[in-house]
Protein backbone atom coordinates (compact mmCIF):
# COMPACT_ATOMS: atom_id res chain seq x y z
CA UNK A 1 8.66 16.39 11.57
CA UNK A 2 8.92 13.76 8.82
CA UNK A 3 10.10 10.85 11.07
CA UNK A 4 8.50 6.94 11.16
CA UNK A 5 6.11 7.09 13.73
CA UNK A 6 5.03 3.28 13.35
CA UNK A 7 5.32 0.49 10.47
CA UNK A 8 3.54 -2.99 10.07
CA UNK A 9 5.33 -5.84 8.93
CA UNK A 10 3.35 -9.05 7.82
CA UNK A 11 4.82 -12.05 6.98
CA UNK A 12 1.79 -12.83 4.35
CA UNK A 13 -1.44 -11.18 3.61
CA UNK A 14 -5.09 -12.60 2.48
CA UNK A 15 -7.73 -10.10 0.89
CA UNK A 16 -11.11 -10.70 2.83
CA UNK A 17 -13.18 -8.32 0.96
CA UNK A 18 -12.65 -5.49 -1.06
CA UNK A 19 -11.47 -3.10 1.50
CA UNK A 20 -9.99 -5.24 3.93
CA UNK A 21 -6.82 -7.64 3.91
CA UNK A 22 -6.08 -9.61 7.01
CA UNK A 23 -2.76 -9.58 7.70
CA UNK A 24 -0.71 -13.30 9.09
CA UNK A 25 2.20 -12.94 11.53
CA UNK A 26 2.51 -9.32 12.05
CA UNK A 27 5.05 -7.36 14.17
CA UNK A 28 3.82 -3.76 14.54
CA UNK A 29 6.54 -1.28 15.33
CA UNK A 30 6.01 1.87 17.20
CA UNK A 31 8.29 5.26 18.33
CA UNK A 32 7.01 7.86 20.45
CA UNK A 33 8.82 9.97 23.37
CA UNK A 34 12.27 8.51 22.20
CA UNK A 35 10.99 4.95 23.08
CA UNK A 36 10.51 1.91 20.90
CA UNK A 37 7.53 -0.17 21.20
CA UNK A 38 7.36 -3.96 19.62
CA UNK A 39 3.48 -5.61 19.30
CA UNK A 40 3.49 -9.03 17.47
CA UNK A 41 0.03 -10.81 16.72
CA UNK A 42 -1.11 -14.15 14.90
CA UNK A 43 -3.44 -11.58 12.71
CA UNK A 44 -4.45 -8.01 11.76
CA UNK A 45 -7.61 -6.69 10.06
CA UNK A 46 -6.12 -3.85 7.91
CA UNK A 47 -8.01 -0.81 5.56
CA UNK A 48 -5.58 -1.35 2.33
CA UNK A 49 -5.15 1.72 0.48
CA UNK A 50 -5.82 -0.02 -2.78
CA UNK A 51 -9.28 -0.84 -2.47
CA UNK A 52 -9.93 0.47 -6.01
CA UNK A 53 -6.68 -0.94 -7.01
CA UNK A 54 -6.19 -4.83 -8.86
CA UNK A 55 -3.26 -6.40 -7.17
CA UNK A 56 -1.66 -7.57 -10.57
CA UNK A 57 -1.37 -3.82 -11.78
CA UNK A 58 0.41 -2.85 -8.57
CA UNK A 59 2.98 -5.28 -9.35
CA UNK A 60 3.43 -4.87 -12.84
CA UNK A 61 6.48 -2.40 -14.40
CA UNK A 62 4.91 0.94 -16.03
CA UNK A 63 5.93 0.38 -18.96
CA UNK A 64 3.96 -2.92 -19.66
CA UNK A 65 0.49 -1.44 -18.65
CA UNK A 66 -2.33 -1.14 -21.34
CA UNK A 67 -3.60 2.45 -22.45
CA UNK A 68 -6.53 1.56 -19.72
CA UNK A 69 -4.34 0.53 -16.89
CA UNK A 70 -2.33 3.43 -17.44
CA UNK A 71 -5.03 5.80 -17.39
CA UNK A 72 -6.31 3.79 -13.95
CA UNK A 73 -2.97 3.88 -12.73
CA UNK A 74 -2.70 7.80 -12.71
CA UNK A 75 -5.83 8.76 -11.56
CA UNK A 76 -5.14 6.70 -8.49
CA UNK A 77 -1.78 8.25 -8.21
CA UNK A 78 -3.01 11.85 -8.74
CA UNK A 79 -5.92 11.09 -5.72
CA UNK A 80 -3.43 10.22 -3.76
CA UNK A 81 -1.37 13.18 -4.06
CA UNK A 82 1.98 10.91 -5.59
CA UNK A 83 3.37 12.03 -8.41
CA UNK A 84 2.34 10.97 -11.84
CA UNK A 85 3.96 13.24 -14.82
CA UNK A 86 6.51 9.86 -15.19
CA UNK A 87 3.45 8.23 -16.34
CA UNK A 88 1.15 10.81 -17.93
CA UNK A 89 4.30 11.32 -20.19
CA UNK A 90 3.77 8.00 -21.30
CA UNK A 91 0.52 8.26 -22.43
């Protein structure tokens, strides 16, 4: 079953250290059984998945990253298991 179990919405976000962002004015939605669950909180401490990641390349359109950012781009992509031939071609 591919369905949305949960999802965390955060109206802005601060990076505390490498690994972790806190997270300001979240609402963190929930499903299980058929039922909807709702938890809102000032702040959340949150793992980001782009630890190794600069923030600017995440942001930026493919086709404007340098030979290196490219190449840093698609390993991260391939680790992750997301698909990266769009990219690879590009190189």
């Amino acid at each position: 079953d591919l369905s949305l179990e949960s999802y965390i919405f955060a109206r802005s976000a601060s990076i505390e250290d490498d690994k972790t962002w806190i997270l300001h004015g979240v609402n963190h939605k929930k499903w299980l059984n058929g039922k909807e669950t709702l938890e809102t909180s000032d702040n959340l401490a949150w793992q980001s998945a782009f630890t190794s990641m600069n923030l600017e390349e995440l942001s930026m359109p493919g086709n404007t990253f340098s030979v290196r950012q490219l190449n840093h781009y698609i390993h991260y992509l391939q680790e992750t298991g997301q698909p990266s031939s769009e990219y690879r071609l590009a190189l």
